[in-house]
Protein backbone atom coordinates (compact mmCIF):
# COMPACT_ATOMS: atom_id res chain seq x y z
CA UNK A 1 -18.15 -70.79 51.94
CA UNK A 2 -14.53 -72.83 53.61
CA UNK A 3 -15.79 -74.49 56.59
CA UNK A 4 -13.99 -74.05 59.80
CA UNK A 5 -12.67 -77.70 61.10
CA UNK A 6 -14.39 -78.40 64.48
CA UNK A 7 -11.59 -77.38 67.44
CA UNK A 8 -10.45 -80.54 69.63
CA UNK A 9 -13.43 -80.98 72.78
CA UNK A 10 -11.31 -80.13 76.21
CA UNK A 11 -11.28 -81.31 79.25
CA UNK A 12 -12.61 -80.00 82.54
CA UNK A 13 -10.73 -77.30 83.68
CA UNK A 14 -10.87 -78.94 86.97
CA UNK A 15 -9.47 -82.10 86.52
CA UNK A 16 -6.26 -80.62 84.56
CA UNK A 17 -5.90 -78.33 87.26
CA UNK A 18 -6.38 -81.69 89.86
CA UNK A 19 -3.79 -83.17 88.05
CA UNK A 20 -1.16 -80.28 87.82
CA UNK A 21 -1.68 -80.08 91.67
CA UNK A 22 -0.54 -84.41 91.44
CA UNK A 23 1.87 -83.78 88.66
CA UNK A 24 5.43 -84.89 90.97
CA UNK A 25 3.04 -87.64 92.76
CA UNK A 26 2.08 -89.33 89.57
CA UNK A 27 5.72 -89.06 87.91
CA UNK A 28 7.16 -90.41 90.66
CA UNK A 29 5.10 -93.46 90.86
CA UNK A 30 5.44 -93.21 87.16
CA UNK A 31 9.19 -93.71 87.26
CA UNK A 32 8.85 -96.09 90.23
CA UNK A 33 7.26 -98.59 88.05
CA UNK A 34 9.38 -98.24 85.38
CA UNK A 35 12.19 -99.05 87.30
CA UNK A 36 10.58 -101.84 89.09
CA UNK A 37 8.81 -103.45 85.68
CA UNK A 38 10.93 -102.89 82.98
CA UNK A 39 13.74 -105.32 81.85
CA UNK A 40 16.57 -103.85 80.89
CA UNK A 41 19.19 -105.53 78.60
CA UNK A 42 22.82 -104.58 79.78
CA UNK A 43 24.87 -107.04 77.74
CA UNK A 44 25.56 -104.24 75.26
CA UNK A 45 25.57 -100.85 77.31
CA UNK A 46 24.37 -99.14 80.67
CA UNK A 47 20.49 -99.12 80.66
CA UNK A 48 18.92 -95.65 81.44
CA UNK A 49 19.72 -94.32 84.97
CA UNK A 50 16.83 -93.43 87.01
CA UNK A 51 17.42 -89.39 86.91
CA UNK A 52 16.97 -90.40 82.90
CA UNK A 53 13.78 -91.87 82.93
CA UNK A 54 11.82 -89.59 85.94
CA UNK A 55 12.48 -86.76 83.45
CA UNK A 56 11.41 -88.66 80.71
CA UNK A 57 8.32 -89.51 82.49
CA UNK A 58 7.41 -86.08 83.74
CA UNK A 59 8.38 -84.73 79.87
CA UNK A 60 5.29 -87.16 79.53
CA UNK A 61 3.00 -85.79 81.68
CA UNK A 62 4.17 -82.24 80.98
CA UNK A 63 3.15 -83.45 76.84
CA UNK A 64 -0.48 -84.44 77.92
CA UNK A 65 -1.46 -81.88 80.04
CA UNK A 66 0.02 -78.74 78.07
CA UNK A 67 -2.12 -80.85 75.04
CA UNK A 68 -5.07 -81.39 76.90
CA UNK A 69 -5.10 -77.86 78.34
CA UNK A 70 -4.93 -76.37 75.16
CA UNK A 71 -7.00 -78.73 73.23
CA UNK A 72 -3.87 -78.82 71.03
CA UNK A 73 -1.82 -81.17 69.29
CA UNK A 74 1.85 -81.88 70.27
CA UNK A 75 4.70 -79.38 69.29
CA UNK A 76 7.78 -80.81 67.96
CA UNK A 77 9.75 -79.47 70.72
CA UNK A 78 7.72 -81.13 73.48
CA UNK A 79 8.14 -84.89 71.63
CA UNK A 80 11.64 -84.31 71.47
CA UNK A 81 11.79 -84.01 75.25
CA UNK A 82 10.24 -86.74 75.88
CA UNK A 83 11.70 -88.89 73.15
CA UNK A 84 15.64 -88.40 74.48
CA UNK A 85 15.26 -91.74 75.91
CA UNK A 86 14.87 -92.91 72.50
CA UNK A 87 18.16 -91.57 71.86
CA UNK A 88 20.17 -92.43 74.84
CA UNK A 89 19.04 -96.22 74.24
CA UNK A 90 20.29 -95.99 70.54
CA UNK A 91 23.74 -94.63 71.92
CA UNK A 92 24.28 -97.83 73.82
CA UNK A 93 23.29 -99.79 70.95
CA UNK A 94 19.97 -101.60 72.73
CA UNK A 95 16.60 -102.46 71.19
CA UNK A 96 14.11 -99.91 71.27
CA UNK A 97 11.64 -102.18 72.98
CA UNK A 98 12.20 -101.92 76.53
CA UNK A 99 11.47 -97.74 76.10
CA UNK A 100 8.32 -98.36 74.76
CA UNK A 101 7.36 -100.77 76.78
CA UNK A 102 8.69 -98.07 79.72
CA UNK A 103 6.16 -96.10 78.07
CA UNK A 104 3.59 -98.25 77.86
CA UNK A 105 3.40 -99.17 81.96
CA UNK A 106 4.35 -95.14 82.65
CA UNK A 107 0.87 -94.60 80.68
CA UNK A 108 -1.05 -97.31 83.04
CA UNK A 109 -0.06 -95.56 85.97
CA UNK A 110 -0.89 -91.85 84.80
CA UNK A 111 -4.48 -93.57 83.63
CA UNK A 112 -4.59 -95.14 86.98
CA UNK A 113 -3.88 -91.82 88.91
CA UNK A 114 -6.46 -89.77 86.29
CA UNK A 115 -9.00 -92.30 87.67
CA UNK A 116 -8.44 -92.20 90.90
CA UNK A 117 -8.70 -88.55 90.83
CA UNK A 118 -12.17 -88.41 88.46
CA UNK A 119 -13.77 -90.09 91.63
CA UNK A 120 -16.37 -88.88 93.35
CA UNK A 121 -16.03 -85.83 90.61
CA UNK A 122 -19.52 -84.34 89.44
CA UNK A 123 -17.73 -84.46 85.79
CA UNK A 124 -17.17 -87.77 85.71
CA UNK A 125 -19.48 -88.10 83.24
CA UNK A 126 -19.06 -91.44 80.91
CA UNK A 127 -18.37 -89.03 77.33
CA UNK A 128 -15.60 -87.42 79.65
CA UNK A 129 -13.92 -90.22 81.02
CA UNK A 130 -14.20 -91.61 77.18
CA UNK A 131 -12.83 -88.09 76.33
CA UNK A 132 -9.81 -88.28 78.92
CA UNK A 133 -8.92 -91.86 77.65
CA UNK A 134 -8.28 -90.25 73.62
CA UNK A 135 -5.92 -87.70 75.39
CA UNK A 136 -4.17 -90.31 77.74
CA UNK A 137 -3.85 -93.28 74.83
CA UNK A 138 -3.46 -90.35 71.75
CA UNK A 139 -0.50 -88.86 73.72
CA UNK A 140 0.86 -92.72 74.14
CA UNK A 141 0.25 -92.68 70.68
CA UNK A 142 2.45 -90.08 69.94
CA UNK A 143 5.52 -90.82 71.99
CA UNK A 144 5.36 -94.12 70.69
CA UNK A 145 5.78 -92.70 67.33
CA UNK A 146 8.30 -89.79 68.01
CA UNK A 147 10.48 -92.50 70.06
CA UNK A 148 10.47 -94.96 67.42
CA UNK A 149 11.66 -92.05 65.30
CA UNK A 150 14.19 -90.62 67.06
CA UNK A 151 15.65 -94.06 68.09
CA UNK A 152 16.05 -95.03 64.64
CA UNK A 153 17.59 -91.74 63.37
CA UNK A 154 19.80 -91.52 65.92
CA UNK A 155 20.75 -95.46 65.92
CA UNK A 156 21.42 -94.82 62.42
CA UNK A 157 23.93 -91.91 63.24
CA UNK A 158 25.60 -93.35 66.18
CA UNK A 159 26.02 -97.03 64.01
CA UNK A 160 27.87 -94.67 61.04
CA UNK A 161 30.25 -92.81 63.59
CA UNK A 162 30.75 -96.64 65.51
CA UNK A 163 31.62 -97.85 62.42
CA UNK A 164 33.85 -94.92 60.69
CA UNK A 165 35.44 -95.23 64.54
CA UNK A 166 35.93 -98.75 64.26
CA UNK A 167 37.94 -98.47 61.14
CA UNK A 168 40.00 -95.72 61.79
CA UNK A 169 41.02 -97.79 65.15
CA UNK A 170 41.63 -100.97 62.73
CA UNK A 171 44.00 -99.23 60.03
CA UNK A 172 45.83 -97.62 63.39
CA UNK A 173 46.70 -100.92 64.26
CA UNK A 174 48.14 -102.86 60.86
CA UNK A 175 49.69 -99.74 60.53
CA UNK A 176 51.28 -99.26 64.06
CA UNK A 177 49.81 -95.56 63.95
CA UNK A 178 49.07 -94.65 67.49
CA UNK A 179 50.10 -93.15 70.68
CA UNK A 180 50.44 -95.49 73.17
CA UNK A 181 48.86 -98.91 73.82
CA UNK A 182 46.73 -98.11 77.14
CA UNK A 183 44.69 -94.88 74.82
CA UNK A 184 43.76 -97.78 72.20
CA UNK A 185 42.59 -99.90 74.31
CA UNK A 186 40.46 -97.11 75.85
CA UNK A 187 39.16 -96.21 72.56
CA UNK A 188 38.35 -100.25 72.08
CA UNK A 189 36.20 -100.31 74.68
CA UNK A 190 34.62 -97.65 74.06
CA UNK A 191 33.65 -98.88 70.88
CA UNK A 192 32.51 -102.01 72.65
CA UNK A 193 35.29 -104.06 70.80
CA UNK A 194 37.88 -105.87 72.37
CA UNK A 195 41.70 -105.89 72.33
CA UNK A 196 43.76 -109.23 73.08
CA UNK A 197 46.65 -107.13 74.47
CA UNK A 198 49.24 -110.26 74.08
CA UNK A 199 48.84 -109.77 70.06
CA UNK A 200 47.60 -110.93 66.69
CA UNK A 201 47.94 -113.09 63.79
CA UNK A 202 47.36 -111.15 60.45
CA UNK A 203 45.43 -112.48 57.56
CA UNK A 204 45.10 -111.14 53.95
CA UNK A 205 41.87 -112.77 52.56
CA UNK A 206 40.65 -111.95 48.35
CA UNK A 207 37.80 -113.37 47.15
CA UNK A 208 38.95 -115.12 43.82
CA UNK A 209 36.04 -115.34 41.16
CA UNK A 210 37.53 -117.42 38.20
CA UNK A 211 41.11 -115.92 37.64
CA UNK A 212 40.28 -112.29 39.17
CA UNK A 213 40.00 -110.87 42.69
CA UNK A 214 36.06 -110.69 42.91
CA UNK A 215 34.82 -106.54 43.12
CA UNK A 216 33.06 -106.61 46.69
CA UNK A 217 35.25 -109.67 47.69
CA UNK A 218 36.11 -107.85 50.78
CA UNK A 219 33.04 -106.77 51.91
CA UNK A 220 31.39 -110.05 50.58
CA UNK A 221 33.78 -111.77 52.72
CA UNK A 222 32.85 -109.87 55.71
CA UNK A 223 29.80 -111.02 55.77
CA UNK A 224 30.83 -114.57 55.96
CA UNK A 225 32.90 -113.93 59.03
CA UNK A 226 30.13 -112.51 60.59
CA UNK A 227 28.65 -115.32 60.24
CA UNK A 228 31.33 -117.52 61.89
CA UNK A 229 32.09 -118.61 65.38
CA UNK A 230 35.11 -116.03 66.33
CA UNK A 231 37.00 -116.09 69.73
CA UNK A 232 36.83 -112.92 71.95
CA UNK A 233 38.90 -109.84 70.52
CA UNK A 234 39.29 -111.18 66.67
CA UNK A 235 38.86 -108.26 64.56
CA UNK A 236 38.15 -107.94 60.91
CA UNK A 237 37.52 -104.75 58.22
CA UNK A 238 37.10 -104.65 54.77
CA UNK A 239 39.87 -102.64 54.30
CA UNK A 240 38.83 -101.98 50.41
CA UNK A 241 36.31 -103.45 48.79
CA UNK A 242 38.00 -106.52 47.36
CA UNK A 243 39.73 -107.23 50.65
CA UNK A 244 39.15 -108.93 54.39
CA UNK A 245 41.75 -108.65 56.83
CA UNK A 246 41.33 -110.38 59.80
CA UNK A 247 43.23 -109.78 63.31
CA UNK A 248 43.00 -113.47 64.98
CA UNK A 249 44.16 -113.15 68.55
CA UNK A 250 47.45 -114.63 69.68
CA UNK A 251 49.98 -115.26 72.78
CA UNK A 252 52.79 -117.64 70.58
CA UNK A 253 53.74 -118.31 67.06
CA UNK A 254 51.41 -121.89 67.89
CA UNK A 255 48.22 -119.89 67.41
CA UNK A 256 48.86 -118.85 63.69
CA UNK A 257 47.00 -122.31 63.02
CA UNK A 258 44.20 -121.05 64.44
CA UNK A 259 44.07 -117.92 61.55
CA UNK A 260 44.82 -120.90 59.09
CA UNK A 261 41.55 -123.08 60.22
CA UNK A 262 40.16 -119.46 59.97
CA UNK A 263 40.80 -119.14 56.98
CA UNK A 264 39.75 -122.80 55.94
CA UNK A 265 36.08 -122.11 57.04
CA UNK A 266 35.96 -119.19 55.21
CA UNK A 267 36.59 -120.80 52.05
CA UNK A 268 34.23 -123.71 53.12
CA UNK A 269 31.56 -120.94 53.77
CA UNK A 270 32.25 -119.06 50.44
CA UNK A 271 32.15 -121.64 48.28
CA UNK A 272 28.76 -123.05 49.89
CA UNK A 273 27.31 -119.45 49.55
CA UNK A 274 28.97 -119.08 45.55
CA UNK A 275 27.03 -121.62 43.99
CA UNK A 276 27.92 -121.98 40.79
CA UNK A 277 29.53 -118.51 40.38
CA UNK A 278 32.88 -121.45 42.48
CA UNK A 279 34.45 -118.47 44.19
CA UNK A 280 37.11 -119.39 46.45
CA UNK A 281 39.38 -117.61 48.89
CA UNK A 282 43.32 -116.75 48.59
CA UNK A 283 44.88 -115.51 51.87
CA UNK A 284 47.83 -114.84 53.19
CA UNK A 285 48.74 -115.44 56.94
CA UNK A 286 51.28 -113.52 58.81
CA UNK A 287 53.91 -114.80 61.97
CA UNK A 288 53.20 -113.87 65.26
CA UNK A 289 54.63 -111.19 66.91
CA UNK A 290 54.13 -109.92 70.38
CA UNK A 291 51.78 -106.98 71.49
CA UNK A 292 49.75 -104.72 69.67
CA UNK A 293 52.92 -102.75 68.21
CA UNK A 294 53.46 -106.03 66.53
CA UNK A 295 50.25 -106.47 64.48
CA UNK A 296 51.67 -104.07 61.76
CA UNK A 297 54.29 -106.78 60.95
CA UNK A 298 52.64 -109.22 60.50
CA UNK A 299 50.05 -107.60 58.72
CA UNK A 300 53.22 -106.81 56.14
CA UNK A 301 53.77 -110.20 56.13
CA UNK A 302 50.45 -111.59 55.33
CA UNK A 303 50.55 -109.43 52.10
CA UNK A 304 53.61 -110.68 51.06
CA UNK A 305 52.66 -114.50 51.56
CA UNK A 306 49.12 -113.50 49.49
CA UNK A 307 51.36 -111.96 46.49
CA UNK A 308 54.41 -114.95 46.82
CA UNK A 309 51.53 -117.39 47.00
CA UNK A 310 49.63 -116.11 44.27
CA UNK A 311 52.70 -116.78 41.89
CA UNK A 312 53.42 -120.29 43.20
CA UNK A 313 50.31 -121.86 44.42
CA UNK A 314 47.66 -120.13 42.81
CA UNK A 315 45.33 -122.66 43.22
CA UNK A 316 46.19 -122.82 47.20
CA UNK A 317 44.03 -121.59 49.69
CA UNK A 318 46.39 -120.48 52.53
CA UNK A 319 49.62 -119.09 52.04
CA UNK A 320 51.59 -118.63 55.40
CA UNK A 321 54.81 -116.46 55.35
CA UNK A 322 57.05 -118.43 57.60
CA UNK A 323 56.59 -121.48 55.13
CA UNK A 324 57.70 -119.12 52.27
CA UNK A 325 60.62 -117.18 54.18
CA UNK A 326 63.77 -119.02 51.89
CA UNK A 327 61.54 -117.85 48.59
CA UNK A 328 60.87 -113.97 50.26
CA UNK A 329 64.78 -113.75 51.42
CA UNK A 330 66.29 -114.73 47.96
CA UNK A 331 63.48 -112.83 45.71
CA UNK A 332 64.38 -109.19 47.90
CA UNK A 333 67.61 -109.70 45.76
CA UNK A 334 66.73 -111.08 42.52
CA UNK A 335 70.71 -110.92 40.54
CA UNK A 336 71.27 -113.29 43.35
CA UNK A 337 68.07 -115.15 42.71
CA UNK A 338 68.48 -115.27 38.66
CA UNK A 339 71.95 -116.50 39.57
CA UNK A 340 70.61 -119.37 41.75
CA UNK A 341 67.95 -120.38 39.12
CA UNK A 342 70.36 -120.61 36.59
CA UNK A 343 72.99 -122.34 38.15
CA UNK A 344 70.08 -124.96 39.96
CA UNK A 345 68.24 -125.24 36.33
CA UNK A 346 71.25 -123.75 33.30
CA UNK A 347 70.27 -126.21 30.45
CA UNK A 348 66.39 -126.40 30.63
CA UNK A 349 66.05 -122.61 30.94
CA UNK A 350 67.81 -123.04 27.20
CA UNK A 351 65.71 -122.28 24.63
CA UNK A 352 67.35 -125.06 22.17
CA UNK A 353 66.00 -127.68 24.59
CA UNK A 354 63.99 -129.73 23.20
CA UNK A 355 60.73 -130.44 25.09
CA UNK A 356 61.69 -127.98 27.81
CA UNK A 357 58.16 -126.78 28.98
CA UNK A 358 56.98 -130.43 29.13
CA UNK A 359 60.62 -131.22 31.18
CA UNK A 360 59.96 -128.34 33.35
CA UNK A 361 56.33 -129.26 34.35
CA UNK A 362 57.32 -133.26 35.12
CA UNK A 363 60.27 -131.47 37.30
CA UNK A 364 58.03 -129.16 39.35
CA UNK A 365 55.69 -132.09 39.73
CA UNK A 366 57.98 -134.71 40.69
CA UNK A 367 59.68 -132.81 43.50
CA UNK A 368 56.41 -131.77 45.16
CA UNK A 369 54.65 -135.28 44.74
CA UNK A 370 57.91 -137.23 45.78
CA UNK A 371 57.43 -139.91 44.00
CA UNK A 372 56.88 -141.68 40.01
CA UNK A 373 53.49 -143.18 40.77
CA UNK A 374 52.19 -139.46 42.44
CA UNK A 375 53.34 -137.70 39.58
CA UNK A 376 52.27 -139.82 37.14
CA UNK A 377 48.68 -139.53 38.28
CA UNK A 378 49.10 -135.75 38.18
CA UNK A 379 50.07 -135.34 34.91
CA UNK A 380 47.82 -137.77 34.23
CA UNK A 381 50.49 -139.88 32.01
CA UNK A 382 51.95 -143.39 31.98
CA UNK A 383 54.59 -144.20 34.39
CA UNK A 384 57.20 -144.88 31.85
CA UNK A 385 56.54 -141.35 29.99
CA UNK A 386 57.65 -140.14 33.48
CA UNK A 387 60.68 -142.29 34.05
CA UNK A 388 61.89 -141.53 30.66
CA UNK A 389 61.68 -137.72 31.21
CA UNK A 390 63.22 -138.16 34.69
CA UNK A 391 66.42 -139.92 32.81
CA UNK A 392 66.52 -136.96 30.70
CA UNK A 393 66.30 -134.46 33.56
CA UNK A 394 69.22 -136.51 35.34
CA UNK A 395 71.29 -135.75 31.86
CA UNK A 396 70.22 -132.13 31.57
CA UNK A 397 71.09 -131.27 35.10
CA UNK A 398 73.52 -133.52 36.12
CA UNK A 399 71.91 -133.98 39.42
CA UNK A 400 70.50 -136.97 41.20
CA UNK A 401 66.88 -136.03 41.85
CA UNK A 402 65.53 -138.32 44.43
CA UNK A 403 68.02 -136.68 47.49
CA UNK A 404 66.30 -134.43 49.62
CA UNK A 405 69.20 -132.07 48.82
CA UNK A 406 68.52 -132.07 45.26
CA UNK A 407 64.64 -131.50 45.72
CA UNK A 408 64.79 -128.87 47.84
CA UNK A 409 67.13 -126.70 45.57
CA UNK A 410 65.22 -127.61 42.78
CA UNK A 411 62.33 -126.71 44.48
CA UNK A 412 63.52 -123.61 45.38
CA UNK A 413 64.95 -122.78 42.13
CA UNK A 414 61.11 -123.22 40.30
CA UNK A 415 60.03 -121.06 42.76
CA UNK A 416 62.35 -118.45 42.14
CA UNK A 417 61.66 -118.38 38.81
CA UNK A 418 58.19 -118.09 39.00
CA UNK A 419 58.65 -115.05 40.69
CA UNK A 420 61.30 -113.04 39.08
């Protein structure tokens, strides 16, 4: 034969009734000493207001006496009640401590107030004051739990929509996709995230891994920022999985250094992190242009400077646009570029000339070291190997090679082909 479990003992019928009778008293005083006890944290949101947390603590008392009435347990409906404080403190992205710990003194006071009125009562036995304490500390018990719960669920929830929020405001701004300047910043601050109105500096930032763009570069990446000291309203985003951009805030063209030290530590902090997998980072940095309408452009550029830079210093960490403008101008029309490469370089481009790869490395090294000795020790060959293939560059081209005239076409010119 099933055996029936044994129903919950209740309590005297005269104490609940005592304390419906002190119900407003005790949540009062309740709320009082929240208010008074509890440390709030405000550096992230608006702590609870008052109206918040008296309901919260008469949802309380409401839980233990419809429980102890009834000699029942909780319903699911009468947690949530009283664990919307749970939620409102996940909403303004705060620890969860401080509500339990609200909790936690709101319980002393409602155990105080039962005492106070058990006295003098001819119930006040020992086994029913032990009996009160289970309901008291169980129902504790219980919002403790539900709170927890509800906090995390809905910190979870509110931390997906922040962050879907957060990069739907981010693509609005490289992509100049918005309204009006005032309604983003509204939405910024809303989302608890800063806006330098004056404008931004655009960076392009891949994680390289050997040759190739690393898979969860981006997001990898991220992660190292986050880890960095940052000035008040940068902004970075993943924008796809094997890319960071990052939004350094700006009032002149002077502060694109700034993005560029940036962008040092981050390849300081990757490599350190890599091990031996060496990754390394390859941005591009944009120019500065003013306000927040401006942060598209640059973002433009940046991507431009990553790709150019890719092609002609891909072992270079930073690639900044405005250093690359004479290479970006000529390539947009490349009949006039092939035209300038070929008049700046006609006989080694020749395939009949003999030795031209080896002619055309000791020429791109020469005009970026500036000097015999440099380039020597780069190509890691004797000095006269280098002379003599200078002489024969002088007779190929015509041109004296040690004007800054000279170098800078010829630089130019290697560049240009590199990227046609």
């Amino acid at each position: 034969m099933a055996t029936r479990s044994k129903p919950p003992p209740q309590l005297p019928a005269a104490l609940v009734a005592e304390l419906e009778r002190r119900r407003a008293g005790m949540a009062r005083h309740m709320a009082r000493a929240v208010v008074m006890l509890v440390r709030w944290d405000s550096s992230t949101g608006v702590p609870p207001q008052r109206s918040a947390i008296a309901k919260a603590c008469e949802a309380g008392l409401d839980l233990f006496l419809a429980t102890a009435r009834e000699a029942r347990p909780a319903t699911a409906e009468e947690l949530r009640r009283v664990a919307q404080l749970g939620i409102l403190q996940a909403r303004s992205s705060q620890s969860v401590e401080p509500i339990l710990n609200a909790y936690r003194i709101a319980a002393r006071v409602a155990w105080d107030a039962i005492l106070a009125a058990w006295r003098g009562h001819p119930e006040a036995t020992p086994e029913a004051i032990m009996l009160t304490a289970n309901y008291v500390f169980g129902a504790l018990d219980q919002v403790a739990a539900e709170v927890t719960k509800t906090y995390l669920n809905a910190r979870e929830h509110h931390m997906q929509r922040g962050t879907r929020a957060r990069a739907r405001l981010f693509h609005a701004l490289i992509s100049d996709n918005f309204d009006s300047e005032l309604e983003l910043q509204k939405q910024a601050l809303a989302l608890n995230m800063p806006i330098a109105p004056t404008g931004y500096v655009a960076a392009v930032c891949k994680l390289i891994i050997g040759s190739r763009d690393g898979e969860q570069g981006g997001e990898g990446l991220a992660e190292v920022a986050a880890s960095l000291p940052l000035p008040r309203g940068a902004i970075y985003h993943a924008t796809d999985p094997t890319t960071l951009v990052i939004l350094w805030p700006a009032e002149s063209a002077g502060d694109v250094e700034g993005a560029g030290q940036l962008v040092m530590s981050l390849q300081k902090e990757a490599v350190k992190r890599s091990g031996s997998a060496r990754a390394r980072v390859r941005a591009g940095i944009g120019g500065y242009h003013a306000g927040l309408r401006g942060i598209a452009g640059s973002y433009l550029e940046a991507q431009q400077a990553l790709e150019v830079g890719r092609k002609l210093r891909p072992d270079a960490v930073a690639h900044r646009h405005d250093e690359l403008i004479p290479q970006l101008v000529l390539a947009q029309n490349p009949r006039l570029a092939e035209r300038f490469v070929v008049h700046s370089l006609g006989p080694l481009l020749e395939a009949k000339t003999r030795n031209r790869e080896q002619l055309l490395e000791t020429l791109q090294v020469y005009v970026a070291q500036g000097s015999v000795k440099d380039a020597a020790a780069a190509l890691k060959l004797h000095r006269h190997t280098v002379l003599y293939r200078l002489d024969k560059l002088r007779e190929l081209l015509g041109a004296d090679l040690d004007t800054p005239a000279s170098r800078l076409r010829l630089q130019l010119a290697l560049d240009l082909r590199k990227l046609l």
